[in-house]
C-alpha atoms as a PDB file:
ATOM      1  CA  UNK A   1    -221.536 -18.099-180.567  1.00  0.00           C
ATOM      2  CA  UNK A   2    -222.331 -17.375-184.443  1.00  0.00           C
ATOM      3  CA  UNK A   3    -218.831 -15.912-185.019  1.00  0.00           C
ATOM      4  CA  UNK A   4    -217.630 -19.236-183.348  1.00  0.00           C
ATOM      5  CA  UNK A   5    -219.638 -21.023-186.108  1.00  0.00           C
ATOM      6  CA  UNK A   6    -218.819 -19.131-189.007  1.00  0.00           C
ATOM      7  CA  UNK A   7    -215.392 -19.446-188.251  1.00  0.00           C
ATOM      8  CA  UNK A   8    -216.027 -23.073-188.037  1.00  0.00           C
ATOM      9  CA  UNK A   9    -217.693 -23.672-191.430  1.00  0.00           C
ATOM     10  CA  UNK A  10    -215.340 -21.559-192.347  1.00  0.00           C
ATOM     11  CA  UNK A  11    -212.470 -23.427-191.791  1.00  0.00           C
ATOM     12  CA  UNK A  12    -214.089 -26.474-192.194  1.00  0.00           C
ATOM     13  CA  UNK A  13    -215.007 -25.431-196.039  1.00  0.00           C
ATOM     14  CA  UNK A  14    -211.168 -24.068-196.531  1.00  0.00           C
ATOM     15  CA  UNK A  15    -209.997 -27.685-195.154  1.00  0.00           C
ATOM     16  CA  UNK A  16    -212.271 -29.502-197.546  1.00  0.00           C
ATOM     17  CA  UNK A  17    -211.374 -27.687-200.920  1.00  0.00           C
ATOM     18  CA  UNK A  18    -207.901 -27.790-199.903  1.00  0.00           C
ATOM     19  CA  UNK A  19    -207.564 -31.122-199.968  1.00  0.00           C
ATOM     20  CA  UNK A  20    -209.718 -31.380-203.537  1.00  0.00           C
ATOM     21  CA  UNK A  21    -207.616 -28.764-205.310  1.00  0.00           C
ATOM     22  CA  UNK A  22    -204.486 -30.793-204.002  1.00  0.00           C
ATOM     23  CA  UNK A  23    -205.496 -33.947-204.940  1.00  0.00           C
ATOM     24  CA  UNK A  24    -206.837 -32.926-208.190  1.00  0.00           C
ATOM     25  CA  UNK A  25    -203.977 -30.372-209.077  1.00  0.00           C
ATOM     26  CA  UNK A  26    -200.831 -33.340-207.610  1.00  0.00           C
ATOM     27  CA  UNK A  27    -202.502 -36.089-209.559  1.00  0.00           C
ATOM     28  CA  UNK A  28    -203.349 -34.359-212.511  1.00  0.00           C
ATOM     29  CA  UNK A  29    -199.158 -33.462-212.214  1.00  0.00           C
ATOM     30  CA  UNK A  30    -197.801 -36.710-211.329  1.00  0.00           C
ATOM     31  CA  UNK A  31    -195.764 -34.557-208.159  1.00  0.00           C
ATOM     32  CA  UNK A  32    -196.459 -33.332-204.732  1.00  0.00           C
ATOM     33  CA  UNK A  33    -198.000 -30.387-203.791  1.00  0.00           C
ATOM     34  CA  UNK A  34    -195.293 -28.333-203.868  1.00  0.00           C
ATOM     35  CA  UNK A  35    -193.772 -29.085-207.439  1.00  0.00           C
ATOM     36  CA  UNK A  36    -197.225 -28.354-208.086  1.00  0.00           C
ATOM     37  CA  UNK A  37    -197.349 -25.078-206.924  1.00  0.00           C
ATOM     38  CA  UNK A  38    -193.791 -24.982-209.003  1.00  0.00           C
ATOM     39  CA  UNK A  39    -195.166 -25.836-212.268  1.00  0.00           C
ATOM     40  CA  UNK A  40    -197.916 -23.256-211.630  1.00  0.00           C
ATOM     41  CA  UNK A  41    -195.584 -20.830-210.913  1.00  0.00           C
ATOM     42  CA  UNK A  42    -193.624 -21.277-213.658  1.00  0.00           C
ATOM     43  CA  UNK A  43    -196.343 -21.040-216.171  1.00  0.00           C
ATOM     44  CA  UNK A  44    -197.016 -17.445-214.981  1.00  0.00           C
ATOM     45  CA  UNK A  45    -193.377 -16.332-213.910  1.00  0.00           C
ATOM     46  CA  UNK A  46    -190.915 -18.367-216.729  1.00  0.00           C
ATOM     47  CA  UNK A  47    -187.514 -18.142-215.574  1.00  0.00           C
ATOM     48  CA  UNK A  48    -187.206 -17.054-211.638  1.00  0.00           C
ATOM     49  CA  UNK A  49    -184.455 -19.093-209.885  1.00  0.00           C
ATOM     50  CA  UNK A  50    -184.242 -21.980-207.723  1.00  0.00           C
ATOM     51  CA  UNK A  51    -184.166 -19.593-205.092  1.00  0.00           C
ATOM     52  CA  UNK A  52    -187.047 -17.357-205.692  1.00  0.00           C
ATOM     53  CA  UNK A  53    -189.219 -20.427-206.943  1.00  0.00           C
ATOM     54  CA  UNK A  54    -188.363 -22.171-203.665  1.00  0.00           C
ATOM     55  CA  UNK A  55    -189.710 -19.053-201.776  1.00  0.00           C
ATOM     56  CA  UNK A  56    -192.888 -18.507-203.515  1.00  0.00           C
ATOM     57  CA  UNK A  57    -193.570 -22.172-203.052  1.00  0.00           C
ATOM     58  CA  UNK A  58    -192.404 -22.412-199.380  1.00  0.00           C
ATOM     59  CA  UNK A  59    -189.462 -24.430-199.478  1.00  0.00           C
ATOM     60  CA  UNK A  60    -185.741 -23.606-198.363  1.00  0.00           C
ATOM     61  CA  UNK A  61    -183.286 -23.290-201.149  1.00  0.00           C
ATOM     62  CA  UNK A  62    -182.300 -26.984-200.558  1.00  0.00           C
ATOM     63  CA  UNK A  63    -185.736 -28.111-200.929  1.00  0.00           C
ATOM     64  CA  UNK A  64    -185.895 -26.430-203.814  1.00  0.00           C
ATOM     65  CA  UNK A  65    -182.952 -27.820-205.297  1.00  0.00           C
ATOM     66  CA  UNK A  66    -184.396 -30.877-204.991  1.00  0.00           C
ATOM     67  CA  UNK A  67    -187.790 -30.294-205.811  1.00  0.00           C
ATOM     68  CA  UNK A  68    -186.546 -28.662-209.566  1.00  0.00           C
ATOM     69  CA  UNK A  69    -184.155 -32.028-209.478  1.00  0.00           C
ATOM     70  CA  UNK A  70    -187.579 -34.333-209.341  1.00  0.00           C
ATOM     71  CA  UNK A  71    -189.157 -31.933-212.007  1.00  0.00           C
ATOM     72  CA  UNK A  72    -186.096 -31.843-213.978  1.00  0.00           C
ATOM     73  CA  UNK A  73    -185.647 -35.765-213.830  1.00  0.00           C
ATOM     74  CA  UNK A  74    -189.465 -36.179-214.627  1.00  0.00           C
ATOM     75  CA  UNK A  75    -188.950 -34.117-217.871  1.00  0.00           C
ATOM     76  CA  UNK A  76    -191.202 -30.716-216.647  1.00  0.00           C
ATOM     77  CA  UNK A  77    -188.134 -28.120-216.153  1.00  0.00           C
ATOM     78  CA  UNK A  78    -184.864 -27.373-217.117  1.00  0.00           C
ATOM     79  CA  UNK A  79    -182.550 -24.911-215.594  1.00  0.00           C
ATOM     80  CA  UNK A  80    -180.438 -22.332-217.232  1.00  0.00           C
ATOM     81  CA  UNK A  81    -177.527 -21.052-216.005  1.00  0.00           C
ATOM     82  CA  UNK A  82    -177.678 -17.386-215.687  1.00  0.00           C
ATOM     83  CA  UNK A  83    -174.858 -14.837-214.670  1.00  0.00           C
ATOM     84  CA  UNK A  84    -173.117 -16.222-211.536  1.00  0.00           C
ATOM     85  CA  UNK A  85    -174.539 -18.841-209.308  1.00  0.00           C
ATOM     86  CA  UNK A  86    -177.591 -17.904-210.603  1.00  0.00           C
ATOM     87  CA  UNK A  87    -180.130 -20.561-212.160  1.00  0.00           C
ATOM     88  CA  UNK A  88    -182.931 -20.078-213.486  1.00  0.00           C
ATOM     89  CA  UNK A  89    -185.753 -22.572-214.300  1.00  0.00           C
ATOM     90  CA  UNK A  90    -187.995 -22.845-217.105  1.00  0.00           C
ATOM     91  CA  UNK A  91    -190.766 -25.308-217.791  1.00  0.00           C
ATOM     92  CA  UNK A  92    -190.129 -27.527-220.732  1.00  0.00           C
ATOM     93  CA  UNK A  93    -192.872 -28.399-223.235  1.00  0.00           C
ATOM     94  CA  UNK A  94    -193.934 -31.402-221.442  1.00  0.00           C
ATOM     95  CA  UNK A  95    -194.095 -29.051-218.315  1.00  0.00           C
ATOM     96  CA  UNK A  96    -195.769 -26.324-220.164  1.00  0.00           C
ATOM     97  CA  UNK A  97    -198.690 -29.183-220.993  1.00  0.00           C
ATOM     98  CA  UNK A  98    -198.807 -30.721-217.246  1.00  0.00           C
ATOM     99  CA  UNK A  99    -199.304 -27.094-215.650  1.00  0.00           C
ATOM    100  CA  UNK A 100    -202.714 -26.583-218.471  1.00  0.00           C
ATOM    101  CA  UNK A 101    -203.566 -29.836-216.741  1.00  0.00           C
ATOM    102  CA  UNK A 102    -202.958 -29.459-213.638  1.00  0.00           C
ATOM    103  CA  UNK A 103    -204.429 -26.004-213.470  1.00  0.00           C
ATOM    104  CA  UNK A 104    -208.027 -27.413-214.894  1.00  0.00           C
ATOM    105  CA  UNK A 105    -208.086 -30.779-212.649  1.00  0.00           C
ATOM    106  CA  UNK A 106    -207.417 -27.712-209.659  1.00  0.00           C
ATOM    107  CA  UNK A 107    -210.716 -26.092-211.331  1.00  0.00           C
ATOM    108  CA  UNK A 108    -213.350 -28.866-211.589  1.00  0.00           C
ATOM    109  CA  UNK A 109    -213.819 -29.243-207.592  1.00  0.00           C
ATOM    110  CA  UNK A 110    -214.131 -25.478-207.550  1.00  0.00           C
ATOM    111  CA  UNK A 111    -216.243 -25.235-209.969  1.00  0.00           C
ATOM    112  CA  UNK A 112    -217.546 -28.472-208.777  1.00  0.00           C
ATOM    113  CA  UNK A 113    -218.580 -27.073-205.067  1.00  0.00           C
ATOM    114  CA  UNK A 114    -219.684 -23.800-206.408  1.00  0.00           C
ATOM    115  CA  UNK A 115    -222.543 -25.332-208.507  1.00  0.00           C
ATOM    116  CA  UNK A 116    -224.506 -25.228-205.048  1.00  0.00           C
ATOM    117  CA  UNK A 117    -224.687 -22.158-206.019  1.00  0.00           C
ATOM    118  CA  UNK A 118    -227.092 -19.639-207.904  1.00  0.00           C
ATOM    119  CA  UNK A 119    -225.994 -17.100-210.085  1.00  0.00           C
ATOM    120  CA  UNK A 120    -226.518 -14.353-207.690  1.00  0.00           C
ATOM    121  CA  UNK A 121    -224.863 -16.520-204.511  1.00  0.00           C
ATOM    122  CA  UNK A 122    -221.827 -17.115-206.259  1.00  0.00           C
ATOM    123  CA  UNK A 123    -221.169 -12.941-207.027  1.00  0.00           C
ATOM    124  CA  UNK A 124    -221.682 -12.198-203.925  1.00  0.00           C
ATOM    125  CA  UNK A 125    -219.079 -14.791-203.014  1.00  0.00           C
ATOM    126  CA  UNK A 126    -217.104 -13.773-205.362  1.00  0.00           C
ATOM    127  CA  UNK A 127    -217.269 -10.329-203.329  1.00  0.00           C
ATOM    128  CA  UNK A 128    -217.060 -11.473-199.890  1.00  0.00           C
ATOM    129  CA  UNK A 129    -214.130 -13.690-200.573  1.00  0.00           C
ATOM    130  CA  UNK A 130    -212.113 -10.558-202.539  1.00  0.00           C
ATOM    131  CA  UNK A 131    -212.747  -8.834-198.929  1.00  0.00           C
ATOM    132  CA  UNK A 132    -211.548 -12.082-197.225  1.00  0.00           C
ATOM    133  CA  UNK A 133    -207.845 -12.461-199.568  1.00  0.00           C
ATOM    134  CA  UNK A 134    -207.472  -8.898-198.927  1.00  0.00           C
ATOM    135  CA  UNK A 135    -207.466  -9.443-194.908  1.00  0.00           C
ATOM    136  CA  UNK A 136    -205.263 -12.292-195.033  1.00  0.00           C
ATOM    137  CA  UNK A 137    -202.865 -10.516-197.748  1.00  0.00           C
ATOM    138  CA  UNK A 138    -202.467  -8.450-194.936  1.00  0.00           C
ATOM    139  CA  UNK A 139    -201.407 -10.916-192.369  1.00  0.00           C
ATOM    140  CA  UNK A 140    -199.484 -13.224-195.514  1.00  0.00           C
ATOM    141  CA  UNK A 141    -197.811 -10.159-197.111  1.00  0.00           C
ATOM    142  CA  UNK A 142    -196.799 -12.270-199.604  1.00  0.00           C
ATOM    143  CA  UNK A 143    -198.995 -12.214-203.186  1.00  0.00           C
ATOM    144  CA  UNK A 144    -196.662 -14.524-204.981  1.00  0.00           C
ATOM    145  CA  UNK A 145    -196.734 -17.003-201.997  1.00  0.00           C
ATOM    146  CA  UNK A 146    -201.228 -16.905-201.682  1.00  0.00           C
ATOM    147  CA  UNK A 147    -201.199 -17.190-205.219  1.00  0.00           C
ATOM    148  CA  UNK A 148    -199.165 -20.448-205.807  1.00  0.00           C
ATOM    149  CA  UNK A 149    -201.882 -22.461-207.312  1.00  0.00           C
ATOM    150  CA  UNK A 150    -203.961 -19.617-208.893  1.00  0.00           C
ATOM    151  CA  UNK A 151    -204.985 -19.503-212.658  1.00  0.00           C
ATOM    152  CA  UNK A 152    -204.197 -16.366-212.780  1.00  0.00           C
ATOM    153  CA  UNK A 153    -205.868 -15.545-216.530  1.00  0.00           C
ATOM    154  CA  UNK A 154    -209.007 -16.826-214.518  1.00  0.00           C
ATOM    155  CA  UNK A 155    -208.555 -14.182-211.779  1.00  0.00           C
ATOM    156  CA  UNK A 156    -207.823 -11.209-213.927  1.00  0.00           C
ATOM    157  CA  UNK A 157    -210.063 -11.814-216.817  1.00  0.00           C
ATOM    158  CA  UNK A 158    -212.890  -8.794-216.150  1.00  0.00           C
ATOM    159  CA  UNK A 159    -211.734  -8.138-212.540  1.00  0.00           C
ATOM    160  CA  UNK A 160    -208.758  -7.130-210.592  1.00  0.00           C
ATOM    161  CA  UNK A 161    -206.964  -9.685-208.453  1.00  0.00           C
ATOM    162  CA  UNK A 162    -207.289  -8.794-204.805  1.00  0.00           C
ATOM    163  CA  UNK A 163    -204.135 -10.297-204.104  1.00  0.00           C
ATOM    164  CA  UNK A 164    -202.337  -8.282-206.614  1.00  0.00           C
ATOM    165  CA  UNK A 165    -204.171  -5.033-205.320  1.00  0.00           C
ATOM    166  CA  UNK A 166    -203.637  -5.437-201.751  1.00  0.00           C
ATOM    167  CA  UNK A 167    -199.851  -5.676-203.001  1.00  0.00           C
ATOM    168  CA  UNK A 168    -199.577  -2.766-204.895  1.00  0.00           C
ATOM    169  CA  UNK A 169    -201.589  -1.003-202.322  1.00  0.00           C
ATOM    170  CA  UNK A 170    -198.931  -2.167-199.648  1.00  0.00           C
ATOM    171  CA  UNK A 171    -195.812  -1.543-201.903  1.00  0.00           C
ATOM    172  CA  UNK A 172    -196.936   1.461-204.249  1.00  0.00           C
ATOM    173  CA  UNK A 173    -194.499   2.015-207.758  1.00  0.00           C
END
């Protein structure tokens, strides 16, 4: 019965800051969740194609397309032809300046929910959810993917991403 209600605040909580950090981070963008999780994306990984952007933000390649053709269209990207069919996408200035937005109006709610907090509560959450990303990393298997929306500088500043570890644990060299 307790496992049944952990679980359930669990989910409950994930459900809740969900929808803040989407909210915040597609309003603070001017675009849906996915383009931005692309803008994100881009800010850490400059250049990856249509393709592999599509992937790491969940969409098929068509989607894709046409998510980059919004951002493109909206002034955020710009694509560059690469060798082949290849094209990669870069964010533009404007883009560069909407992802720093969009990555603090993600923030505040976070930081928002974990002023319940004490000191001591929130580094032993810190702790306990480490343990919990490196479970579901293994049932994701996809770091790029979990990590769509994550200020990453804010992740690895003093500490190791337990993403990234689980990775490089899983897929060694």
């Amino acid at each position: 019965m307790h496992n049944a209600r952990t679980a359930n605040l669990l989910g409950a909580t994930a459900l809740a800051v969900t929808d803040l950090v989407l909210a915040g981070a597609a309003g603070a963008a001017g675009v849906g969740a996915s383009g931005a999780a692309a803008l994100v994306v881009l800010a850490a990984s400059p250049g990856v194609t249509v393709t592999e952007l599509g992937r790491r933000v969940g969409l098929t390649q068509s989607a894709a397309v046409r998510m980059v053709d919004g951002l493109s269209a909206a002034g955020l990207v710009e694509r560059d032809r690469g060798p082949g069919r290849a094209v990669a996408v870069r964010l533009t200035e404007e883009g560069r300046s909407t992802a720093a937005r969009l990555l603090d109006a993600r923030g505040a709610p976070l930081a928002g929910a974990l002023a319940a907090l004490g000191e001591d509560e929130r580094a032993t959450l810190a702790e306990l959810l480490s343990r919990l990303l490196t479970r579901l990393y293994d049932e994701v298997g996809d770091a790029e993917r979990m990590c769509r929306l994550c200020d990453r500088e804010a992740c690895t500043t003093g500490a190791v991403c337990p993403v990234g570890a689980a990775e490089r644990r899983r897929n060694p060299g």
